[in-house]
Protein backbone atom coordinates (compact mmCIF):
# COMPACT_ATOMS: atom_id res chain seq x y z
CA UNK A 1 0.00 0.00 0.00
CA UNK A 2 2.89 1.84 -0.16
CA UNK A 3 1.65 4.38 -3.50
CA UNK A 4 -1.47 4.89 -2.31
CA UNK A 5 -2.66 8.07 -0.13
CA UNK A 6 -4.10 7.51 3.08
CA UNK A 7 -7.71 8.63 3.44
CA UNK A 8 -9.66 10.12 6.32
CA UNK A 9 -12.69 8.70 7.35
CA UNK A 10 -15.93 10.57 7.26
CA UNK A 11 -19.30 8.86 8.45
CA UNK A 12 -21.61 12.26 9.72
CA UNK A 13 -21.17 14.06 6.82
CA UNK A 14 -20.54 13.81 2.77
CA UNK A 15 -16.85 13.06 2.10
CA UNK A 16 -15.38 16.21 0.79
CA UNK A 17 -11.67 17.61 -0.05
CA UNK A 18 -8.86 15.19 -1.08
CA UNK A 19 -8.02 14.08 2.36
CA UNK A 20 -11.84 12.97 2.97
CA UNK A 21 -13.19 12.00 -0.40
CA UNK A 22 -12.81 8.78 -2.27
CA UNK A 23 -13.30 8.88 -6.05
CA UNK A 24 -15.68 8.23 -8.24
CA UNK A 25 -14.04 8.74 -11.72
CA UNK A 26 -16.19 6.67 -13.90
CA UNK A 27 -19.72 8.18 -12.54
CA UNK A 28 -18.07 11.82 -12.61
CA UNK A 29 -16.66 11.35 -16.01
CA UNK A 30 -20.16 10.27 -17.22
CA UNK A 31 -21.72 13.22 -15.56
CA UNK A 32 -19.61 15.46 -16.77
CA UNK A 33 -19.92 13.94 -20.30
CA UNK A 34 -23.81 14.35 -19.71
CA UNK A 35 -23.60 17.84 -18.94
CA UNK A 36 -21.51 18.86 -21.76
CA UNK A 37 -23.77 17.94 -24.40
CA UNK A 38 -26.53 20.06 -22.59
CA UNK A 39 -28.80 17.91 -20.64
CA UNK A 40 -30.50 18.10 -17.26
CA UNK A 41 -29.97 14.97 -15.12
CA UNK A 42 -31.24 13.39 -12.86
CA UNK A 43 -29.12 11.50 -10.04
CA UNK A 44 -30.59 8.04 -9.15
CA UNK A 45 -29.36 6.56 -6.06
CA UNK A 46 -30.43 5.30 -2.46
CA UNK A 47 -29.03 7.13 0.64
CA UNK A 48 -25.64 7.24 1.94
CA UNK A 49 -24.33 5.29 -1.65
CA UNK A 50 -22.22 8.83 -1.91
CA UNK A 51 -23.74 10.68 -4.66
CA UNK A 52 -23.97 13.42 -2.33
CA UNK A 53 -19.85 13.54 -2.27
CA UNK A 54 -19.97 13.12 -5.99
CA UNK A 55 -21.96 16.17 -6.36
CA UNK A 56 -19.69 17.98 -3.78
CA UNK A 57 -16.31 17.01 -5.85
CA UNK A 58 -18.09 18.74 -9.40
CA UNK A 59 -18.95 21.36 -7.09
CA UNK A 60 -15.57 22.18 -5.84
CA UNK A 61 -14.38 21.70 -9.26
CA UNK A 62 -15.89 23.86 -12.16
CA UNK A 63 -14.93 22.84 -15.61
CA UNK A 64 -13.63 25.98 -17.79
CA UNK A 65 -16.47 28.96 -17.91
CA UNK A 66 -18.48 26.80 -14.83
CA UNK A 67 -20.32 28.20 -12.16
CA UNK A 68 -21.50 25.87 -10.02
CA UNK A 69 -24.58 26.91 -7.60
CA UNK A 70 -25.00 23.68 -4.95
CA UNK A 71 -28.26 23.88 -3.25
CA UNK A 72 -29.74 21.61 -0.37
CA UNK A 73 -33.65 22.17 -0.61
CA UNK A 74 -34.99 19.52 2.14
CA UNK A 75 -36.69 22.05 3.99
CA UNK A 76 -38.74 24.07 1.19
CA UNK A 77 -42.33 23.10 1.17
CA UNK A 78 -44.00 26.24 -1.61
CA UNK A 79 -42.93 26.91 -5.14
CA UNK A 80 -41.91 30.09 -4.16
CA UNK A 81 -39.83 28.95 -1.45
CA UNK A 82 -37.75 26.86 -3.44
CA UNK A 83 -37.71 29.79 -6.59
CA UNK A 84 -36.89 32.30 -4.25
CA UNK A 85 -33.73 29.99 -2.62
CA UNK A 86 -33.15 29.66 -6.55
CA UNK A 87 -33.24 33.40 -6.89
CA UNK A 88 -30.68 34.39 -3.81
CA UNK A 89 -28.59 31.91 -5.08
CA UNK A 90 -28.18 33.26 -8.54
CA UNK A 91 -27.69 36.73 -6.80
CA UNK A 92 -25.14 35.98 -4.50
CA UNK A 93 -22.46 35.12 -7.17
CA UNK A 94 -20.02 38.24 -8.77
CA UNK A 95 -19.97 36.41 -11.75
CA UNK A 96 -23.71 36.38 -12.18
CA UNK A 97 -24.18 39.77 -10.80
CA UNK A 98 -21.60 41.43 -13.68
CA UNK A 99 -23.67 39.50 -16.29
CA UNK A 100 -27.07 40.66 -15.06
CA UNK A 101 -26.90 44.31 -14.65
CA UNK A 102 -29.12 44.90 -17.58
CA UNK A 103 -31.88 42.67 -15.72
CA UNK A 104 -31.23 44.20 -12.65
CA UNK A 105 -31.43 47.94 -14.02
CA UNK A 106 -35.17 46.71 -15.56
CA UNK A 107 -36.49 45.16 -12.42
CA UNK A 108 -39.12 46.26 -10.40
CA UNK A 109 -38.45 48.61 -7.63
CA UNK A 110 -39.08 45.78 -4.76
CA UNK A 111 -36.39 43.33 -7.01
CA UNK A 112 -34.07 45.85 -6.75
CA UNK A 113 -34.39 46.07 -3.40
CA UNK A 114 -34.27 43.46 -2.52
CA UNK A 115 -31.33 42.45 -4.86
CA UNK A 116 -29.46 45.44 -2.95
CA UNK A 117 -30.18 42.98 -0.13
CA UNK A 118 -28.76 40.10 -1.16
CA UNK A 119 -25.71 41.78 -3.36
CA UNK A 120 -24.73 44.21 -0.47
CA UNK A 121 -25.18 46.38 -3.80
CA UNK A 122 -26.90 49.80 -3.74
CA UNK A 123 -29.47 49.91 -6.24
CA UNK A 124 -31.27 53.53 -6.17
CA UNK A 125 -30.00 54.35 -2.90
CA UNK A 126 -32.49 51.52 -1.47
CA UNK A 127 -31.20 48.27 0.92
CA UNK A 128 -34.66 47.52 2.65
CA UNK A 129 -37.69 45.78 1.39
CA UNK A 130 -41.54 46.55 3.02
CA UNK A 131 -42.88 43.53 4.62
CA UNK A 132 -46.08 44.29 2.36
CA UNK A 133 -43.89 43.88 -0.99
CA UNK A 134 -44.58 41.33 -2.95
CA UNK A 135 -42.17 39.40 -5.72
CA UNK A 136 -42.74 36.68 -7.98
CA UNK A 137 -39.72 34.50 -7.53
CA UNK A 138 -40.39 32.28 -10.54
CA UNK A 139 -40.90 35.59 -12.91
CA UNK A 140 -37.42 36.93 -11.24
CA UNK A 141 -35.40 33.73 -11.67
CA UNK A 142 -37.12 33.51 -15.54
CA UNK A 143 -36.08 37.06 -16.16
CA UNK A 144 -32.95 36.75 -14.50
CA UNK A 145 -31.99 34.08 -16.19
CA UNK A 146 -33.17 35.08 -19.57
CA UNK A 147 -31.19 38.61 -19.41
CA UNK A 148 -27.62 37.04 -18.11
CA UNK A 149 -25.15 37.61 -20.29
CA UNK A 150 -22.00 35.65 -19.20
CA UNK A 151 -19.53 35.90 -21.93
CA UNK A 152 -19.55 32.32 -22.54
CA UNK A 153 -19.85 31.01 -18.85
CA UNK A 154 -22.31 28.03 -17.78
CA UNK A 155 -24.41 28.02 -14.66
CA UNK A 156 -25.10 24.54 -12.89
CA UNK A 157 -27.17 24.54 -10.90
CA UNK A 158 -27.17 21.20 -8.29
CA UNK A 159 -30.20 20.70 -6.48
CA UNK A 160 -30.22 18.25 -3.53
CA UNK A 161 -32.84 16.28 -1.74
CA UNK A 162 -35.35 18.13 -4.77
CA UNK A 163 -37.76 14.48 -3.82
CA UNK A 164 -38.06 15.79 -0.70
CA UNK A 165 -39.37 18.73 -1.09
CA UNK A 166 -41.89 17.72 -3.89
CA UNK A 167 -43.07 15.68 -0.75
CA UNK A 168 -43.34 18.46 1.61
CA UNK A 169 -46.08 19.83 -1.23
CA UNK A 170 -47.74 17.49 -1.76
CA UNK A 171 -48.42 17.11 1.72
CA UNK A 172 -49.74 20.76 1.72
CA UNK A 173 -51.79 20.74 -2.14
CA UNK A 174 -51.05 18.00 -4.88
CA UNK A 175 -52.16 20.64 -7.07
CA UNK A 176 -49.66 22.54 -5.90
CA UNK A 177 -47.17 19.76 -5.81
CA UNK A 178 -48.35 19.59 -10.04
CA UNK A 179 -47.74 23.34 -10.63
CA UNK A 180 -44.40 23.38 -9.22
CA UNK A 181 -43.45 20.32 -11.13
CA UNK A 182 -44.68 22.25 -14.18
CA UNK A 183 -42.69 25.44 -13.30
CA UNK A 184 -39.79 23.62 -12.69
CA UNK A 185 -40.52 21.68 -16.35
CA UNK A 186 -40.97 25.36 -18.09
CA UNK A 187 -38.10 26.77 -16.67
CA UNK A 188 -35.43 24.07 -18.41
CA UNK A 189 -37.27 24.72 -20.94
CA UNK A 190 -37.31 28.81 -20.96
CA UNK A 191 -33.51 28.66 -20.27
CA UNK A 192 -32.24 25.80 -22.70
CA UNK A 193 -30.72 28.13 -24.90
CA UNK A 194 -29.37 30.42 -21.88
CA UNK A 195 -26.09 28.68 -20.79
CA UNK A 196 -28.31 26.97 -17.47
CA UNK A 197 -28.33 23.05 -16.35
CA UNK A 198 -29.67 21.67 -13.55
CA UNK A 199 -28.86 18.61 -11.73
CA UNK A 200 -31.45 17.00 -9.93
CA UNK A 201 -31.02 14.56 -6.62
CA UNK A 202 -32.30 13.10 -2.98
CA UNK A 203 -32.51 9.63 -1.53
CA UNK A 204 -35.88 9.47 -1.94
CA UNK A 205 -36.85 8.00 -5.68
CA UNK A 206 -38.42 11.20 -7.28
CA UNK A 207 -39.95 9.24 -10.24
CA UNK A 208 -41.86 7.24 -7.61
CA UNK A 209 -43.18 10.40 -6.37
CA UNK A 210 -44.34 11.90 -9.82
CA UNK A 211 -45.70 8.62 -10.83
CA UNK A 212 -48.63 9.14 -7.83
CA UNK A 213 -49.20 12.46 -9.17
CA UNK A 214 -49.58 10.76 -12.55
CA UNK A 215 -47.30 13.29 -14.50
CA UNK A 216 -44.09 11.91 -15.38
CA UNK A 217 -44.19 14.01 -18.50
CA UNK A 218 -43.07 16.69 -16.73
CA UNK A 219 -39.75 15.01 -15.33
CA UNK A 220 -39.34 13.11 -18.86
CA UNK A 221 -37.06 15.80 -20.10
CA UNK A 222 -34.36 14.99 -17.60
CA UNK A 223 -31.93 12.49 -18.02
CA UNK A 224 -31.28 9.58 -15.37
CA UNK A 225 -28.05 8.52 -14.19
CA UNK A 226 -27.47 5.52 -11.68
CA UNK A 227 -25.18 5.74 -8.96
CA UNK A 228 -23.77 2.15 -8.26
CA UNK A 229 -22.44 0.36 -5.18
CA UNK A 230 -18.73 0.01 -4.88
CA UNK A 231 -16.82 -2.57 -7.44
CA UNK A 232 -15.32 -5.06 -5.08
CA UNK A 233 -11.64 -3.92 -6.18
CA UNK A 234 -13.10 0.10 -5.31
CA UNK A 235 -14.20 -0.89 -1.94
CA UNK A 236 -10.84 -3.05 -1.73
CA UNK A 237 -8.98 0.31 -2.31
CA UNK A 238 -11.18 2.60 0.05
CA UNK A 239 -10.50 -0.31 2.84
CA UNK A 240 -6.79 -0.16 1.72
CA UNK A 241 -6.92 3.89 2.33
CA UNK A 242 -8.58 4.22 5.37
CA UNK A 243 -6.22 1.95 7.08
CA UNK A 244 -3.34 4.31 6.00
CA UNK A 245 -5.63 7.29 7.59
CA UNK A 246 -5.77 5.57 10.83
CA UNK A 247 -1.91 4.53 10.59
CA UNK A 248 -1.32 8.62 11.28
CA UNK A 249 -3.25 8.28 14.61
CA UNK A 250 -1.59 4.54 15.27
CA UNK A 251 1.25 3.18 12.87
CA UNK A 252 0.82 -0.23 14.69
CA UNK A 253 -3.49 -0.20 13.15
CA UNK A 254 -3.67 -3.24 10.28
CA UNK A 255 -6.39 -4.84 8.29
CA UNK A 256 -4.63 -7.43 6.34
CA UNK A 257 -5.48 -9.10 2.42
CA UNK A 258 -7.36 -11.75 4.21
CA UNK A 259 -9.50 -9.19 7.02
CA UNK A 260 -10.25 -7.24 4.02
CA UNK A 261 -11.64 -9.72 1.85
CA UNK A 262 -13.88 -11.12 5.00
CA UNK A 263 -15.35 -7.74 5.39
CA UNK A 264 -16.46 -7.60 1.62
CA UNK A 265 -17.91 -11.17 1.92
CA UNK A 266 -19.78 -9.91 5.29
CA UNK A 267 -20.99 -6.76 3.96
CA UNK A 268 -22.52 -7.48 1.05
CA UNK A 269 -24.10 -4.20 -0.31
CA UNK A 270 -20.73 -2.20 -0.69
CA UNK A 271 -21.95 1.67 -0.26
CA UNK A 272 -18.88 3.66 0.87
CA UNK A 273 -20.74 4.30 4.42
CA UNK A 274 -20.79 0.92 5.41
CA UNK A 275 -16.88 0.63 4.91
CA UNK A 276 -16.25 3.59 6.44
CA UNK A 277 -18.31 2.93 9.60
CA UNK A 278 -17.01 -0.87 9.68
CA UNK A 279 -13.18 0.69 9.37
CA UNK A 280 -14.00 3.51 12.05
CA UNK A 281 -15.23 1.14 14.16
CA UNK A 282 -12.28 -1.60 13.87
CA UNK A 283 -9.91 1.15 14.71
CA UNK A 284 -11.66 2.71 17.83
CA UNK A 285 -11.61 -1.62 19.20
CA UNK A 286 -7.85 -1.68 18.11
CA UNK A 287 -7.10 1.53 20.16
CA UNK A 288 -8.65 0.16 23.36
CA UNK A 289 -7.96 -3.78 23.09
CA UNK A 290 -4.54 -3.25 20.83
CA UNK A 291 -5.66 -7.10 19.65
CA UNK A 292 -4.72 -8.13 16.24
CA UNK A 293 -7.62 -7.36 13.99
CA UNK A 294 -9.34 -10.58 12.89
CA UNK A 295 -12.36 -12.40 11.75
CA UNK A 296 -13.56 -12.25 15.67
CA UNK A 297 -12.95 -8.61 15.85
CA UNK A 298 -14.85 -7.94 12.42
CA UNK A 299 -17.98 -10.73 13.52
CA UNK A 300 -18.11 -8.29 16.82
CA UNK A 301 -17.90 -4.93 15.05
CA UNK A 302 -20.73 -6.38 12.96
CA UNK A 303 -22.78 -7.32 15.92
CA UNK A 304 -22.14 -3.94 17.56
CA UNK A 305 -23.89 -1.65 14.68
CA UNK A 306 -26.50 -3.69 14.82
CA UNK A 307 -27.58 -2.57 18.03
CA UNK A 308 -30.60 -0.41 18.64
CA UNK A 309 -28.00 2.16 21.30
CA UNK A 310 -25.23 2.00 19.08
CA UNK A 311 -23.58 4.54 17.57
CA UNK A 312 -25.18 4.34 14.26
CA UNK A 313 -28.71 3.96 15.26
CA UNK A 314 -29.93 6.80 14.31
CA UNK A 315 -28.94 6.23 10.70
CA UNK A 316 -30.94 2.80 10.20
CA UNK A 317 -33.74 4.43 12.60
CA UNK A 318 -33.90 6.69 9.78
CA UNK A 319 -34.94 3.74 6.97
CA UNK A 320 -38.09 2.80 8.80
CA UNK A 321 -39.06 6.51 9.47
CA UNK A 322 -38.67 7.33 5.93
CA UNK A 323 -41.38 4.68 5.06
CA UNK A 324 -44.08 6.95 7.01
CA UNK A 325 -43.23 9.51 4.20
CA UNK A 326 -43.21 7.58 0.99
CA UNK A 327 -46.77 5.52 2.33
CA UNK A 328 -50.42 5.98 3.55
CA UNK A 329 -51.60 3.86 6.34
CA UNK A 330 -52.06 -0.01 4.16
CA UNK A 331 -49.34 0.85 2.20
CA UNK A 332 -47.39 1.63 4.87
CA UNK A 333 -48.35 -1.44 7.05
CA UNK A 334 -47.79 -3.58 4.01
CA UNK A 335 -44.37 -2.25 3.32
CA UNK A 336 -43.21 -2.98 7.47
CA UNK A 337 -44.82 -6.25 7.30
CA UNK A 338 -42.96 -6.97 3.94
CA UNK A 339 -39.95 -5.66 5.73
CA UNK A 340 -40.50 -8.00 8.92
CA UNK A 341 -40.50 -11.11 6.99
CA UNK A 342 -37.42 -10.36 5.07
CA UNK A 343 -35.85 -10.26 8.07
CA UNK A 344 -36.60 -13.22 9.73
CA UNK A 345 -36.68 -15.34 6.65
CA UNK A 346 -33.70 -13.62 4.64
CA UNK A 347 -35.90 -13.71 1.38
CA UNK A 348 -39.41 -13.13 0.62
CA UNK A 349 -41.10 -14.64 -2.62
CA UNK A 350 -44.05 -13.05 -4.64
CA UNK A 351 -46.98 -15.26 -4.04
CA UNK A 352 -46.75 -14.07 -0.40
CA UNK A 353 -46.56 -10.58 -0.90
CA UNK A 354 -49.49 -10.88 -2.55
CA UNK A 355 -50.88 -12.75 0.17
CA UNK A 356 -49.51 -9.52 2.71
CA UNK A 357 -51.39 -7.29 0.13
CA UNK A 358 -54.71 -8.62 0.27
CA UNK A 359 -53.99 -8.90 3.98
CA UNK A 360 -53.40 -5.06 4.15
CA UNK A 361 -56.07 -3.96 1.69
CA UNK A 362 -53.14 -3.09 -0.68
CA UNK A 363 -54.12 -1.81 -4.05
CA UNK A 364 -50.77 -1.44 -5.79
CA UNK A 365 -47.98 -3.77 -4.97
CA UNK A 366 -45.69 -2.83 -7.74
CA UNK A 367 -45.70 0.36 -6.74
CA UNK A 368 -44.27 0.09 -3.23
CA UNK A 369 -42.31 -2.34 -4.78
CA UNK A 370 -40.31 -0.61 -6.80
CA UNK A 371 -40.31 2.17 -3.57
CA UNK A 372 -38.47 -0.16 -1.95
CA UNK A 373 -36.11 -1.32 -4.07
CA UNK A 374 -35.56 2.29 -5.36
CA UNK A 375 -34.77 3.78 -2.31
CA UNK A 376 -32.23 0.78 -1.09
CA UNK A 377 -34.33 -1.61 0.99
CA UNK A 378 -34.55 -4.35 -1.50
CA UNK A 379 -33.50 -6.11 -4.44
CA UNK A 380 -35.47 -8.61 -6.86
CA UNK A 381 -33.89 -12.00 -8.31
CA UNK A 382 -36.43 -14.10 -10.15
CA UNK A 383 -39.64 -13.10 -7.99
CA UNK A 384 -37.60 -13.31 -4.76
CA UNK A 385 -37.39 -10.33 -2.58
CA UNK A 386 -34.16 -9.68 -0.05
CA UNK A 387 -32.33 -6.60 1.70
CA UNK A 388 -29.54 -5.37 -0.08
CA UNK A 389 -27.53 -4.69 2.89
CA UNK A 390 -27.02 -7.22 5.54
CA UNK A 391 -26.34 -4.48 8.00
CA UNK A 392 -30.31 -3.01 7.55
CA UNK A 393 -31.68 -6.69 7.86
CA UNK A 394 -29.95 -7.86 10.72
CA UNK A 395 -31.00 -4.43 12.53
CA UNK A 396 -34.54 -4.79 11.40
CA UNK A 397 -34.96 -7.93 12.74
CA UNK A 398 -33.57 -7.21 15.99
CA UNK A 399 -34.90 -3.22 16.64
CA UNK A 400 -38.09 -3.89 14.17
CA UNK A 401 -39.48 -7.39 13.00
CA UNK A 402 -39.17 -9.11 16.79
């Protein structure tokens, strides 16, 4: 391991910077290969897989002529919540604001107002805006957008967890939910020829989402990119790098050829998180036993995630509360009881989850389905149902399904 570069771990947050972050040169490359030929993509990919800290690495490095906008929109339940986020964002770049002084000259009184806001540029002598003023944050990102003149420069724009807030309104109006798919739809549309991309992400599957509004024609324009587990040789390497990060703390810290193909075989579902807590957590028992790391030490670590007061609790925790957001009550029901028997049988076949969905009153079983396996539950193999990861199953049936 001598030529490669030690890595730090990083569990709580997405891996970011060369010391943190472990590369993902084939999915970057074919982002970056999307973008340039002027589509608007969508990222496809279950929580914690890393597309988060792929998104971070374009961010924090623009091709020539880029600027990159990275928003996290969780929060924003309104249209005009998320278009006015949109809008500051835009603002609060120099090389925006020196390409939109003709827009900004035009605007309405209360834009540039509140543009002298944002900017920390006076605009007519004016930094305050009335609490009766109104502005039309769609219009003003349309007409903002529309009037830039950049000299050749490209805006991204990288929207994360964008699922999630469709979900928040939809909660509040699925007419609403509709119209801001729609706005959303016109806009790429308005600024195709305006030097303005847009990639779209979140754990939660958004296509799943649109499909119960029954309008994926307004998401069709975008196009979908997967992001894949680790190869066995990449999660090899990431194992192989950690270890060197630890060596600065303790020189003496090993996992050998043999420890490190165990863990592979163990894991199963090889999302950079699960190395990196499995590695964390191998080092923290070497510090305080200083015992040799072997298969013992790994079947313990394993048991010790697991647990419902262990350190990464709140993480899986997080899986079954996520269910009360994608499902109604029988939906929801059948998806837990679905869950449940997964993890006490290890598979579950077709001809009893139809059984479980009659049980439930369950109307559409495909649909939950493909929920499920979208968002990094499960996986299908000939009409046979199991978890992906054996860390989620083995904590579901201890915290959930007994």
């Amino acid at each position: 391991m001598n030529d490669l570069k030690p890595l730090k771990s990083s569990v709580g947050q997405p891996a970011e910077g060369k010391d943190k972050y472990f590369p993902r040169e084939k999915i970057t490359k074919k982002i970056l290969r999307k973008l340039e030929v002027g589509e608007n993509i969508l990222i496809s990919a279950p929580r914690r897989i890393g597309k988060s800290s792929v998104l971070k690495d374009i961010s924090n490095n623009p091709q020539s002529g880029q600027i990159i906008k990275y928003m996290i929109v969780q929060s924003v339940d309104s249209s005009d919540e998320f278009f006015k986020k949109l809008f500051n964002e835009l603002l609060n770049d120099q090389q925006i604001i020196k390409g939109i002084k003709g827009y900004l000259t035009r605007a309405s009184n209360e834009v540039k107002k509140y543009s002298s806001r944002i900017t920390g540029v006076s605009l007519n002598g004016s930094v305050d805006i009335g609490v009766n003023e109104r502005i039309d944050y769609y219009y003003e990102c349309t007409e903002l957008i529309k009037n830039f003149e950049g000299n050749n420069k490209n805006i991204l724009v990288i929207i994360d967890e964008y699922p999630d807030a469709l979900n928040n309104i939809i909660k509040n109006d699925k007419k609403s939910a509709t119209k801001f798919l729609q706005q959303n739809r016109d806009f790429r549309g308005l600024t195709s020829d305006v030097n303005l991309q847009f990639i779209y992400t979140g754990s939660t599957g958004l296509k799943n989402i649109v499909t119960k509004l029954d309008r994926l024609d307004l998401i069709n324009d975008l196009n979908t990119i997967q992001i894949s587990p680790l190869k066995k040789d990449e999660a090899t390497l990431l194992i192989q790098r950690l270890t060197l990060g630890f060596q600065e703390d303790n020189k003496n810290f090993e996992i050998t050829t043999e420890i490190i193909e165990y863990i592979l075989q163990k894991t199963t579902w090889l999302i950079p998180y699960y190395i990196q807590i499995i590695v964390d957590e191998l080092f923290e028992y070497y510090e305080e036993h200083e015992k040799t790391i072997d298969k013992g030490s790994v079947e313990l670590i394993f048991r010790e995630i697991v647990k419902s007061k262990s350190n990464h609790s709140d993480y899986f925790e997080n899986w079954k509360k996520r269910l009360k957001t994608a499902f109604k009550k029988y939906d929801y029901s059948f998806a837990i009881e679905c869950l449940n028997t997964i993890a006490k049988n290890n598979t579950i076949e077709y001809a009893v989850l139809h059984d479980l969905s009659i049980k439930n009153k369950v109307k559409d079983v495909r649909y939950i389905l493909d929920v499920l396996e979208h968002d990094g539950y499960i996986s299908e193999n000939e009409k046979t149902y199991a978890f992906n990861s054996v860390f989620l199953k083995e904590w579901w049936y201890i915290n959930v399904a007994t």
